[in-house]
Protein backbone atom coordinates (compact mmCIF):
# COMPACT_ATOMS: atom_id res chain seq x y z
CA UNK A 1 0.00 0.00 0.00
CA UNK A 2 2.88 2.51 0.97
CA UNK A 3 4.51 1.67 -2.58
CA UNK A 4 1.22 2.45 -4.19
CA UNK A 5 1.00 6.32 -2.59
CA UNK A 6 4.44 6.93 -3.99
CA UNK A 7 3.32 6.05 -7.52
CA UNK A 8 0.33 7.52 -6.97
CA UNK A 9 2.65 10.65 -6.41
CA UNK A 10 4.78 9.78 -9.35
CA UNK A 11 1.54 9.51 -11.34
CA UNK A 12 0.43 12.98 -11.72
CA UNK A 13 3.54 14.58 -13.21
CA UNK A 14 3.68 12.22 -15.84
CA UNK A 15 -0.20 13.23 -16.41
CA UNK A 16 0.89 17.26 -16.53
CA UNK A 17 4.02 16.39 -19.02
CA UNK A 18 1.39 14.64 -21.11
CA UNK A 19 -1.24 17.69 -20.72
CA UNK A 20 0.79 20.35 -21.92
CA UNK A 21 2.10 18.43 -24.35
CA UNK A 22 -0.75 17.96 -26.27
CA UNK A 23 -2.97 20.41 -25.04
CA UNK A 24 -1.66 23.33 -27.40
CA UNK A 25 -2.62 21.49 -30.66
CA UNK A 26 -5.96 20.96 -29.10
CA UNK A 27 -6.70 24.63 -28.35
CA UNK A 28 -6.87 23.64 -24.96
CA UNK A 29 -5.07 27.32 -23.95
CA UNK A 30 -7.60 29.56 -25.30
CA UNK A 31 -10.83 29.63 -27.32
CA UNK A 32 -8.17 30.98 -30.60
CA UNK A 33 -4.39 32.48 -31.48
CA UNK A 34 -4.54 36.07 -30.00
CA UNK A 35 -5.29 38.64 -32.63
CA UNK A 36 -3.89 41.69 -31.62
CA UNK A 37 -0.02 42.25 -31.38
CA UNK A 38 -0.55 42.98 -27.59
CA UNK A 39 -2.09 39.57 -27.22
CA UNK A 40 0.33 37.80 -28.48
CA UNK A 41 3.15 39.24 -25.99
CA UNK A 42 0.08 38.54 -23.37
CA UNK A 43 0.16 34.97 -24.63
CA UNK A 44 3.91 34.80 -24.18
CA UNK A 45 3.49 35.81 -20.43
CA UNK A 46 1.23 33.27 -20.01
CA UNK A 47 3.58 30.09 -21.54
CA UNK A 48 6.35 31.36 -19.34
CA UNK A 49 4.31 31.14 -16.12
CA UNK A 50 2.94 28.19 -17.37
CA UNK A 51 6.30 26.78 -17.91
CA UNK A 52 7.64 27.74 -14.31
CA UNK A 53 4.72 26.52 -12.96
CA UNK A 54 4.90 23.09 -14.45
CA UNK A 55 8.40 22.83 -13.79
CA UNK A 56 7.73 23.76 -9.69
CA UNK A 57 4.84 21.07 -9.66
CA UNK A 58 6.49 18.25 -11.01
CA UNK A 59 9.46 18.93 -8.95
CA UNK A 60 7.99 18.84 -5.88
CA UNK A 61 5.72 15.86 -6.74
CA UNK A 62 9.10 13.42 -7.75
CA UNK A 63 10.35 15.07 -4.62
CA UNK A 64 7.49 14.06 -2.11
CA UNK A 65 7.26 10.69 -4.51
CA UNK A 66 10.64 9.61 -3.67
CA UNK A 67 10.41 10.36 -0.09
CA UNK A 68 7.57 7.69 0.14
CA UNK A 69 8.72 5.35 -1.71
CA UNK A 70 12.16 5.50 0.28
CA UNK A 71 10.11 4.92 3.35
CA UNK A 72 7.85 2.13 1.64
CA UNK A 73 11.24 0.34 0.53
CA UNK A 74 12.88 0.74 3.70
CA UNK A 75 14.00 -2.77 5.34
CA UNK A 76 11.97 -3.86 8.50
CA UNK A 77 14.35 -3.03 11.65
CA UNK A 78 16.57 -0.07 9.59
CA UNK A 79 17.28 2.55 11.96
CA UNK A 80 15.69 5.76 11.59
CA UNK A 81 17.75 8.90 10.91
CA UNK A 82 17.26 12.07 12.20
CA UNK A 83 18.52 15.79 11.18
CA UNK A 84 17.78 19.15 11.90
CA UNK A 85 16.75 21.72 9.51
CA UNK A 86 19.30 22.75 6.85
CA UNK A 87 20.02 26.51 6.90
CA UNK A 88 21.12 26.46 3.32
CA UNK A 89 18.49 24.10 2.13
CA UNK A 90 15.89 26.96 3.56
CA UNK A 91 17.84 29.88 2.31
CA UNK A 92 17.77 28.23 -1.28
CA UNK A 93 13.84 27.79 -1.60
CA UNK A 94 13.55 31.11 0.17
CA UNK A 95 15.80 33.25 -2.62
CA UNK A 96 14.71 30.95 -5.87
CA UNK A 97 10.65 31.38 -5.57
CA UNK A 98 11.82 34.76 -4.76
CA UNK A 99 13.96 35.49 -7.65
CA UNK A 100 11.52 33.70 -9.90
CA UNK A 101 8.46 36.31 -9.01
CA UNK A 102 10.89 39.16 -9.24
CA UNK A 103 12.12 37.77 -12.79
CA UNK A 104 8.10 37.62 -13.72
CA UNK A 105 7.15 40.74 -12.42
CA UNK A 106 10.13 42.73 -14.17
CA UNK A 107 9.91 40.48 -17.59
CA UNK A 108 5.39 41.65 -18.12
CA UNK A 109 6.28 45.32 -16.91
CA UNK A 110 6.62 46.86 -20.58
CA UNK A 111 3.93 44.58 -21.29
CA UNK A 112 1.68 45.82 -18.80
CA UNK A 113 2.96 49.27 -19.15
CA UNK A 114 2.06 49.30 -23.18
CA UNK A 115 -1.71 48.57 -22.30
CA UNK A 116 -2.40 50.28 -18.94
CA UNK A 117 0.28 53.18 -19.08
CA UNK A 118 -1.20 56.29 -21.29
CA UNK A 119 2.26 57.43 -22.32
CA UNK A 120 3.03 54.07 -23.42
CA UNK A 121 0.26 54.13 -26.12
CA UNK A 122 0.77 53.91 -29.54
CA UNK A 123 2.03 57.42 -30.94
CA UNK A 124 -0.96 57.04 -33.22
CA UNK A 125 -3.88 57.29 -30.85
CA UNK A 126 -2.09 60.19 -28.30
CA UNK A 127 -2.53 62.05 -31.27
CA UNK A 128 -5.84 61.38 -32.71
CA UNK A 129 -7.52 61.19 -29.26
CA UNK A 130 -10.42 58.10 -28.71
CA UNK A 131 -12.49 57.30 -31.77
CA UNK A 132 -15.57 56.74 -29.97
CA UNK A 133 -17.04 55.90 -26.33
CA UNK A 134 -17.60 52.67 -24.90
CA UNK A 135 -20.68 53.06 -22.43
CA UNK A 136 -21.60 49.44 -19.96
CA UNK A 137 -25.10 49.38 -18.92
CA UNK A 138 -27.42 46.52 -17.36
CA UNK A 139 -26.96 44.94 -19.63
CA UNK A 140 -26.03 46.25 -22.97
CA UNK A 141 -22.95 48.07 -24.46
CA UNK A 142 -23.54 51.75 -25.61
CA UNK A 143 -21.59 52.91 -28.60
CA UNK A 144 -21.28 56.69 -29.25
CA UNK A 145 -19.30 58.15 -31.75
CA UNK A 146 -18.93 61.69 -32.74
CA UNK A 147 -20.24 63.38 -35.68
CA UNK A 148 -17.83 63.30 -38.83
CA UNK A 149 -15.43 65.46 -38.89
CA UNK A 150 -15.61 66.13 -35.15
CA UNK A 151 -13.45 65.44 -31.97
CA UNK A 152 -15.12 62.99 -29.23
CA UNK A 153 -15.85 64.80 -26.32
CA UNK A 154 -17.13 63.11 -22.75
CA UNK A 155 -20.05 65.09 -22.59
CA UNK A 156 -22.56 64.02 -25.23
CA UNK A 157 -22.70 66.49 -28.15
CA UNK A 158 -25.98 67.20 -30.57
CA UNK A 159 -24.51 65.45 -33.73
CA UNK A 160 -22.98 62.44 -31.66
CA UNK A 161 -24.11 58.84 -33.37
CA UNK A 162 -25.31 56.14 -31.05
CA UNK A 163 -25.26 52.00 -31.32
CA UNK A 164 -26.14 49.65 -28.93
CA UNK A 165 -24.43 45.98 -28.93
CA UNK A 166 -21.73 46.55 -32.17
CA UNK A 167 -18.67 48.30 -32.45
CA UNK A 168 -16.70 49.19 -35.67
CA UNK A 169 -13.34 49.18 -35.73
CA UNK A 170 -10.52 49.81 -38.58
CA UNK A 171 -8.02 46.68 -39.27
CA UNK A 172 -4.40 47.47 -39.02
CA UNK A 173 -4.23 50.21 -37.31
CA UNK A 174 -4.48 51.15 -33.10
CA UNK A 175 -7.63 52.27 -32.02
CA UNK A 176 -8.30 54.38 -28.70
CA UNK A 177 -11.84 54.82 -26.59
CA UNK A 178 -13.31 55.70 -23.68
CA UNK A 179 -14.64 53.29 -21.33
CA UNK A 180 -17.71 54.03 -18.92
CA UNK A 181 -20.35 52.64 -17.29
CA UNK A 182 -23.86 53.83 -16.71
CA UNK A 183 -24.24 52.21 -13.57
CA UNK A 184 -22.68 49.54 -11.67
CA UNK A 185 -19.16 48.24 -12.26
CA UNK A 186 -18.64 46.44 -15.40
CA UNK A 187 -15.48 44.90 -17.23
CA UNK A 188 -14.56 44.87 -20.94
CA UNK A 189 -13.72 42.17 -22.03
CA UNK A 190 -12.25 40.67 -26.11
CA UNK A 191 -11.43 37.33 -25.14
CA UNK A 192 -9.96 36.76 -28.63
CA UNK A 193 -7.89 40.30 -28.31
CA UNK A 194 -6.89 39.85 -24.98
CA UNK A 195 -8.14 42.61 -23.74
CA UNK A 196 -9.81 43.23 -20.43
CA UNK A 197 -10.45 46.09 -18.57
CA UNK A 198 -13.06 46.81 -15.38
CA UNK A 199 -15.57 49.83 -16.59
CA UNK A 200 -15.62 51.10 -12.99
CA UNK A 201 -18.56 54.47 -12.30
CA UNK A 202 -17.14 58.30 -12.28
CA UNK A 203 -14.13 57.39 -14.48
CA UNK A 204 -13.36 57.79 -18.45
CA UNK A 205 -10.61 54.69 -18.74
CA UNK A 206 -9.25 55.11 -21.83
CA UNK A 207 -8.33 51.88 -23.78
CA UNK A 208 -6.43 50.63 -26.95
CA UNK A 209 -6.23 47.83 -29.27
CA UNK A 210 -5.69 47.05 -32.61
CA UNK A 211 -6.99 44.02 -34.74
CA UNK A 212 -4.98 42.67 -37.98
CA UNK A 213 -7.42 40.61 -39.73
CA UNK A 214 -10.90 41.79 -40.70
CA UNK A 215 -13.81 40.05 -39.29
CA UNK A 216 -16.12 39.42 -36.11
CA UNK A 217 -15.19 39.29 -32.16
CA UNK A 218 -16.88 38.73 -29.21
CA UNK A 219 -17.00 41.45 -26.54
CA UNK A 220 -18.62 40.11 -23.20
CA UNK A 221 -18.67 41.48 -19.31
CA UNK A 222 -16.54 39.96 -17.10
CA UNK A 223 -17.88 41.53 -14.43
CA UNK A 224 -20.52 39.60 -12.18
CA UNK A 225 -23.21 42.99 -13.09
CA UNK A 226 -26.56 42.07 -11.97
CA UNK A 227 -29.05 39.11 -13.51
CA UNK A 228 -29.12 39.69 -17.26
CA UNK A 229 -24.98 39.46 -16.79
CA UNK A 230 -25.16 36.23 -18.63
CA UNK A 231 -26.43 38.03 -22.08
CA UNK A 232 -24.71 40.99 -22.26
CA UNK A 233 -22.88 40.39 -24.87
CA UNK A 234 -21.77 42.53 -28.18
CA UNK A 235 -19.91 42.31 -31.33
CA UNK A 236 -16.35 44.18 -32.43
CA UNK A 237 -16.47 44.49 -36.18
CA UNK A 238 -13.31 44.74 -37.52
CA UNK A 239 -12.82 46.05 -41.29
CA UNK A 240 -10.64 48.23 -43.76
CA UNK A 241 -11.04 52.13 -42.84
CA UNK A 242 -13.15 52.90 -45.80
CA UNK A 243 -16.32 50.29 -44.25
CA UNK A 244 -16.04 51.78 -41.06
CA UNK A 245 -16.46 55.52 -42.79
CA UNK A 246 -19.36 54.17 -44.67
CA UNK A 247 -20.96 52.90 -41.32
CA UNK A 248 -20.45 55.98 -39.44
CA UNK A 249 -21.75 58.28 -42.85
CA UNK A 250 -24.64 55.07 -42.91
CA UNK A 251 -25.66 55.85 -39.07
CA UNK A 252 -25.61 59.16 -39.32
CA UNK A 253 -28.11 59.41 -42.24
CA UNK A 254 -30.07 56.75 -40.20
CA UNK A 255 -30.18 58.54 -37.32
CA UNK A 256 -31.18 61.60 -38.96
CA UNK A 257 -33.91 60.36 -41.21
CA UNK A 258 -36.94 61.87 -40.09
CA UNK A 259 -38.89 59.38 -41.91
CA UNK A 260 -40.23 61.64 -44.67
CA UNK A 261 -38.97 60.82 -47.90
CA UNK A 262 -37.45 63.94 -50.15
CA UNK A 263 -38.93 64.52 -53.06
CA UNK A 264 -36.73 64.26 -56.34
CA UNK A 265 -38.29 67.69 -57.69
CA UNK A 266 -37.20 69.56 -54.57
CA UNK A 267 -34.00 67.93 -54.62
């Protein structure tokens, strides 16, 4: 029986080498590749930790599985051995886990410091300013962008264009908004861009991403908001610059259209 806990120790790291070995061709990671830039380093991170991680856990379960089975194969009448605690055997698993979180937290701070730090942004959108606003509200997302050929402001302007639940973004190129909410906390969340960020009440958080290929992605709350949480839900739609101008000039005449046809003679 004592042999049988020690394999049942050596067991499970064999199961984890097997696990991550496979597990990447089987999109066990994440739902897709990243597809923004700034995923991609975020998908790095992740590999590295997961790396040290597995490394620490199968380690330490060898470790504990040797130390059993050395006791389960130990000869009836052996004499026990007893010794005190090794100073150096402490110091080194005090200063390695240390070194290893210092080595993690230095190697994700330009990382971190590209998405969260302002002056870190993109030259691109310091200079343009946000595109449009990002508004979270039980439970729906609220899109405003300004009128054509205007700035954004945070307080809502006459000519500003409104969407609820779909947000148009250019392809290849960063793009910069304002996050609110309308309410309680929310968090913004582009599982396939890697990009997550709490909506929190009385601030404007700016944020930035940019999306290579064209197509749809999912934009969700990850933020436990109340009890439609579960469906608020929207869609990023990314495309070339010229469909996103033809949505905005699209909206606009949609949301001015009084719904009185002009007539071709007074035209």
């Amino acid at each position: 029986m004592k042999k049988l806990w020690a394999l049942f120790f050596f067991f499970w790291p064999l199961v984890a080498l097997i696990v991550c070995w496979i597990a990447p061709d089987r999109g066990w990671w994440f739902p897709s590749e990243a597809k923004s830039p700034l995923g991609s380093r975020i998908d790095d991170l992740f590999y590295l930790i997961l790396v040290i991680v597995t490394v620490v856990f199968i380690g330490t379960q060898f470790a504990l599985g040797y130390v059993l089975w050395k006791g389960a194969t130990k000869e009836e009448g052996s004499e026990a051995y007893f010794s005190h605690g090794s100073h150096s055997l402490e110091l080194i698993w005090t200063v390695v886990p240390a070194f290893v979180l210092v080595f993690i937290a230095l190697y994700q701070m330009d990382v971190w410091a590209e998405f969260r730090v302002k002056s870190y942004y993109p030259e691109e959108t310091l200079k343009d300013g946000p595109m449009m606003e990002v508004k979270a509200r039980q439970f729906e997302w609220r899109i405003r962008y300004p009128e054509p050929g205007k700035d954004l402001q945070n307080q809502p302007q006459p000519g500003d264009l409104y969407t609820v639940n779909e947000m148009h973004v250019p392809t290849g190129k960063p793009v910069k908004f304002n996050l609110r909410t309308d309410d309680v906390q929310h968090a913004f969340f582009a599982p396939q861009l890697r990009v997550k960020q709490d909506a929190v009440a009385g601030l404007i958080i700016p944020v930035w991403f940019m999306i290579e290929e064209a197509g749809d992605y999912d934009l969700v709350c990850a933020e436990l908001c109340g009890w439609g949480h579960y469906k608020m839900r929207a869609t990023i739609v990314a495309e070339p610059e010229e469909k996103v101008a033809e949505y905005i000039e699209q909206l606009q005449a949609d949301q001015n259209y009084d719904g009185v046809a002009a007539d071709e003679d007074d035209e």
